[in-house]
Structures are given as C-alpha cells and as structure tokens.
C-alpha atoms as a PDB file:
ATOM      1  CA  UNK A   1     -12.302   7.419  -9.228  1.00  0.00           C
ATOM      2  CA  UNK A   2      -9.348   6.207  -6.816  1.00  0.00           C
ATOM      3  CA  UNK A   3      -6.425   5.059  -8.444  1.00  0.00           C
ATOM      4  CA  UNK A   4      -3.147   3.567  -7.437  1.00  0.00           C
ATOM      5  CA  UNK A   5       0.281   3.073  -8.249  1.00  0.00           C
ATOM      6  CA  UNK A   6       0.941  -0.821  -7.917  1.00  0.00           C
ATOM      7  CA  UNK A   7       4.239  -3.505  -8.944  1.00  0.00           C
ATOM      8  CA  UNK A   8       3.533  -7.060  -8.946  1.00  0.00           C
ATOM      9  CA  UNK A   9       6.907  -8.893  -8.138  1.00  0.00           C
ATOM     10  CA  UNK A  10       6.926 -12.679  -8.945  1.00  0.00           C
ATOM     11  CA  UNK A  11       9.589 -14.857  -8.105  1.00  0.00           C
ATOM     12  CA  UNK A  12       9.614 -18.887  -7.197  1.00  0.00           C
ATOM     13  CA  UNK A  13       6.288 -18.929  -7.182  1.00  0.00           C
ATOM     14  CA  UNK A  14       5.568 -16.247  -4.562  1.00  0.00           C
ATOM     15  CA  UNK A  15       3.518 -13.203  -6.192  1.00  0.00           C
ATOM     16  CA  UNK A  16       3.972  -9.829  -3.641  1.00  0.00           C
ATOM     17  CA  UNK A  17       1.878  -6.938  -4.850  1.00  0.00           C
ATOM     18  CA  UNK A  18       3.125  -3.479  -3.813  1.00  0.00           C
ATOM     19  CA  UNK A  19       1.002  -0.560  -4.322  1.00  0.00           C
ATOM     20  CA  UNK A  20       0.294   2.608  -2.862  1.00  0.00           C
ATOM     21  CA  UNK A  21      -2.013   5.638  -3.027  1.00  0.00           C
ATOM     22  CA  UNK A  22      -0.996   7.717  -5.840  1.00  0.00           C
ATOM     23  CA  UNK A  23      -0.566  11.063  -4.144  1.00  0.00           C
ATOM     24  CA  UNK A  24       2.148   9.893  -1.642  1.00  0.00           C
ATOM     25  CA  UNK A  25       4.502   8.464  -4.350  1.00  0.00           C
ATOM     26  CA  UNK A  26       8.065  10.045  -3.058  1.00  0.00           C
ATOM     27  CA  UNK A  27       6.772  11.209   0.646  1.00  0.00           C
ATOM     28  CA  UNK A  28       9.096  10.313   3.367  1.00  0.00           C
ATOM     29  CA  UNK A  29       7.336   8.973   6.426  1.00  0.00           C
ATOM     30  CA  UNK A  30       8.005   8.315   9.600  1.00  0.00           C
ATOM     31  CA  UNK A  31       6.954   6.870  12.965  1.00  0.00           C
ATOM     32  CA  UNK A  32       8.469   6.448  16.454  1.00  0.00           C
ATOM     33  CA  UNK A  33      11.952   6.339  14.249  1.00  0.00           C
ATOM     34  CA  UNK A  34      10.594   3.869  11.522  1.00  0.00           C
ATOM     35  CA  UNK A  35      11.344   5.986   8.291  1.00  0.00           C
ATOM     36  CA  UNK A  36       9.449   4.392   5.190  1.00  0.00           C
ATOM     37  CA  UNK A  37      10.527   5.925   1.442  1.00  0.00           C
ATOM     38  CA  UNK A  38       7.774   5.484  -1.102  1.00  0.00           C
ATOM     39  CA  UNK A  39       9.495   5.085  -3.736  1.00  0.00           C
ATOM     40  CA  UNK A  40       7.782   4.358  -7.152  1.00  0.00           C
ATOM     41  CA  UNK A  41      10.921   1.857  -7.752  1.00  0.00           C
ATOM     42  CA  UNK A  42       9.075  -0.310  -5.243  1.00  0.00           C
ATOM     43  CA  UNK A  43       5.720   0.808  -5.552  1.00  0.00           C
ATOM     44  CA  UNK A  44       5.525   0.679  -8.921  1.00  0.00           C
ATOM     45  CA  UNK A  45       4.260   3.253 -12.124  1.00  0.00           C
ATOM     46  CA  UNK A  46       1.455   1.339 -13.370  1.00  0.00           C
ATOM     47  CA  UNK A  47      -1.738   3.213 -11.945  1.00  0.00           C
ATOM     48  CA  UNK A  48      -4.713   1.055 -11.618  1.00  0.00           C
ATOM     49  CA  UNK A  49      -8.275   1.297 -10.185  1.00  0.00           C
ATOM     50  CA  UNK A  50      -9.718   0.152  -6.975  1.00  0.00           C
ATOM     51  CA  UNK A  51     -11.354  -3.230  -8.646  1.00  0.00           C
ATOM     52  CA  UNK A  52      -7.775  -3.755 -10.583  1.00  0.00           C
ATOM     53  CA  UNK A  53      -6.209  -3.644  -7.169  1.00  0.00           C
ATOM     54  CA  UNK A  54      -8.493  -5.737  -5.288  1.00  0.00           C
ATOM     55  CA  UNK A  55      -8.570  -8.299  -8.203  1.00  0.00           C
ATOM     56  CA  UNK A  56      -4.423  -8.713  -8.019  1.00  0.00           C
ATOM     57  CA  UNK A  57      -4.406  -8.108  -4.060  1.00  0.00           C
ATOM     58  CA  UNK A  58      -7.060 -11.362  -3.700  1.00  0.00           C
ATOM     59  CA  UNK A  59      -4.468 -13.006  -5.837  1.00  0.00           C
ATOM     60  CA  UNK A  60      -0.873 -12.147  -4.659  1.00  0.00           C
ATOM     61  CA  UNK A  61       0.517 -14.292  -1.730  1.00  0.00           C
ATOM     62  CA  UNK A  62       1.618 -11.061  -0.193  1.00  0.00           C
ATOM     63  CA  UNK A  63       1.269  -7.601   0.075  1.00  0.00           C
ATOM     64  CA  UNK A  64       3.084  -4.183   1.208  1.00  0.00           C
ATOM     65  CA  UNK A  65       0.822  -1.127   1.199  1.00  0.00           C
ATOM     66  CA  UNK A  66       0.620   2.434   2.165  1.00  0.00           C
ATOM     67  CA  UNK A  67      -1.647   5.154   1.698  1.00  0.00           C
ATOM     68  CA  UNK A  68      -4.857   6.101   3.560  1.00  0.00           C
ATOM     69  CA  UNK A  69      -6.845   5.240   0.777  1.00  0.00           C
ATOM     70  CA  UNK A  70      -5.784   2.004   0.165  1.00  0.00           C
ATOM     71  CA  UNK A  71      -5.425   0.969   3.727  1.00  0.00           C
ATOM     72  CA  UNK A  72      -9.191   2.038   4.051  1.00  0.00           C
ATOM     73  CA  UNK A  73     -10.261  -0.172   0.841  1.00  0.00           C
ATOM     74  CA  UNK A  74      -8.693  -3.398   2.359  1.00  0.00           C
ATOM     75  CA  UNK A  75      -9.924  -2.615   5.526  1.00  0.00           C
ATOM     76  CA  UNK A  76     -13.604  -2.036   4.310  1.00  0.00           C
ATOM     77  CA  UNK A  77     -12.828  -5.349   2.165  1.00  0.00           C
ATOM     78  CA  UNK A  78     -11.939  -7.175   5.227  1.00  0.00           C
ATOM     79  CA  UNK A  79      -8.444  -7.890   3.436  1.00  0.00           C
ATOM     80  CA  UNK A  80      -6.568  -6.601   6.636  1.00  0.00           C
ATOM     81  CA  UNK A  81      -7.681  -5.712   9.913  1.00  0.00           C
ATOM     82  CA  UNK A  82      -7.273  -2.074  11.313  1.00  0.00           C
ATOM     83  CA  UNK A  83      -5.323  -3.049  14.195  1.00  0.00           C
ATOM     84  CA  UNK A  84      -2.207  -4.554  11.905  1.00  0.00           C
ATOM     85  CA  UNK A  85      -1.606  -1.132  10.434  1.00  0.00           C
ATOM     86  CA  UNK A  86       1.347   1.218  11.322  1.00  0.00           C
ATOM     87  CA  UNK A  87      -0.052   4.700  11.105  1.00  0.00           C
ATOM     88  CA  UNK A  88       2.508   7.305   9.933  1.00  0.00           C
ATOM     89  CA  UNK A  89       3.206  10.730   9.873  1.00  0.00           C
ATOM     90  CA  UNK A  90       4.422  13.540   6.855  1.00  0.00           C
ATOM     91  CA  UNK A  91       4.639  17.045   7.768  1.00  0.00           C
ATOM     92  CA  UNK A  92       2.582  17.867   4.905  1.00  0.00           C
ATOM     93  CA  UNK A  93      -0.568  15.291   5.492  1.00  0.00           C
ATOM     94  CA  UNK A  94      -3.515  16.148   7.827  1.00  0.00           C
ATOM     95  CA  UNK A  95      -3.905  12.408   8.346  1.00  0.00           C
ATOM     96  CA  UNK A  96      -1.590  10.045   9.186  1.00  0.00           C
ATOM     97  CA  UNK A  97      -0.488   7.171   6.601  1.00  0.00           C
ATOM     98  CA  UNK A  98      -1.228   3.753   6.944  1.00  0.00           C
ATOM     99  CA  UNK A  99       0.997   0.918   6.553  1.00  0.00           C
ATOM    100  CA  UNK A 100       0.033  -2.782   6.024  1.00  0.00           C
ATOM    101  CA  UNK A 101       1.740  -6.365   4.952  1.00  0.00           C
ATOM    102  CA  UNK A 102      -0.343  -8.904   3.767  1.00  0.00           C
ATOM    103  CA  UNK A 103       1.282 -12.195   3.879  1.00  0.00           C
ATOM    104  CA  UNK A 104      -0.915 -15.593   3.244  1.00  0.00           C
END
C-alpha cells in the first residue's frame, strides 16, 4: 500500500493540504535553478493512505505536492493535469520528481 506524509494547514477559512511521497521526505531537488526542500516541517509527519489523501485533497482549497507517486495518483484522478507539473531532479532518483499546486 502507498502511503504519504501529509499537513493540513487551516487558516481564515482557506484549508491547503501539503503532502508528499514518503520516501523523498528531506531530498533536495532541483530544476533549471528552482531548489525545492522537502521538509517534513511543511510536509507534514502524519502518514496516510492513498483514499485518506484523496478524501482531504477533494476537500482542501489548495494543494502543494511532490513525489512521483502522488503526482501520478492526482493525475490518474484527474485532480491535476500532467502538463502543470514541474518535474525535478535528485542525484539519487532514477525518475524525476513531480511538483504540483492545486489551488480552487
């Protein structure tokens, strides 16, 4: 089973998820100069499951996401659309990361 780390910040009213796939917590990425930190401070501890996720994502008012896992499942759940992710790149990854922001 997939699982996530995800953060659900609420404040006046707005409700931003942030969550990310679980084995990138801490990676440093980067792309064409844009260096992204995921930091569990952000991201959030809490791990959750692909329906947990999808059930707070359909919910939030926006989103920031990264991970190739996740950016698939919202992709295949026609929550975002593969051409508004910024694909980056770790040293250590085959595959680049992807990067999304939801905002409704």
């Amino acid at each position: 089973m997939t699982v996530f780390f995800m953060k659900i910040i609420t404040q006046r009213g707005e409700r931003l998820v942030a969550a990310c796939d679980k084995d990138i917590a801490e990676l440093e990425l980067d792309s064409h100069g844009v260096k992204i930190k995921v930091n569990q401070t952000f991201y959030g501890k809490e791990l959750v499951n692909e329906k947990e996720l999808l059930d707070e994502i359909k919910r939030c008012t926006s989103a920031n996401v990264i991970g190739t896992q996740i950016v698939r499942l919202l992709i295949k759940n026609r929550i975002i659309h593969k051409e508004a992710v910024l694909w980056l790149k770790h040293p250590e990854k085959k595959d680049k990361i992807g990067h999304a922001i939801l905002i409704r």
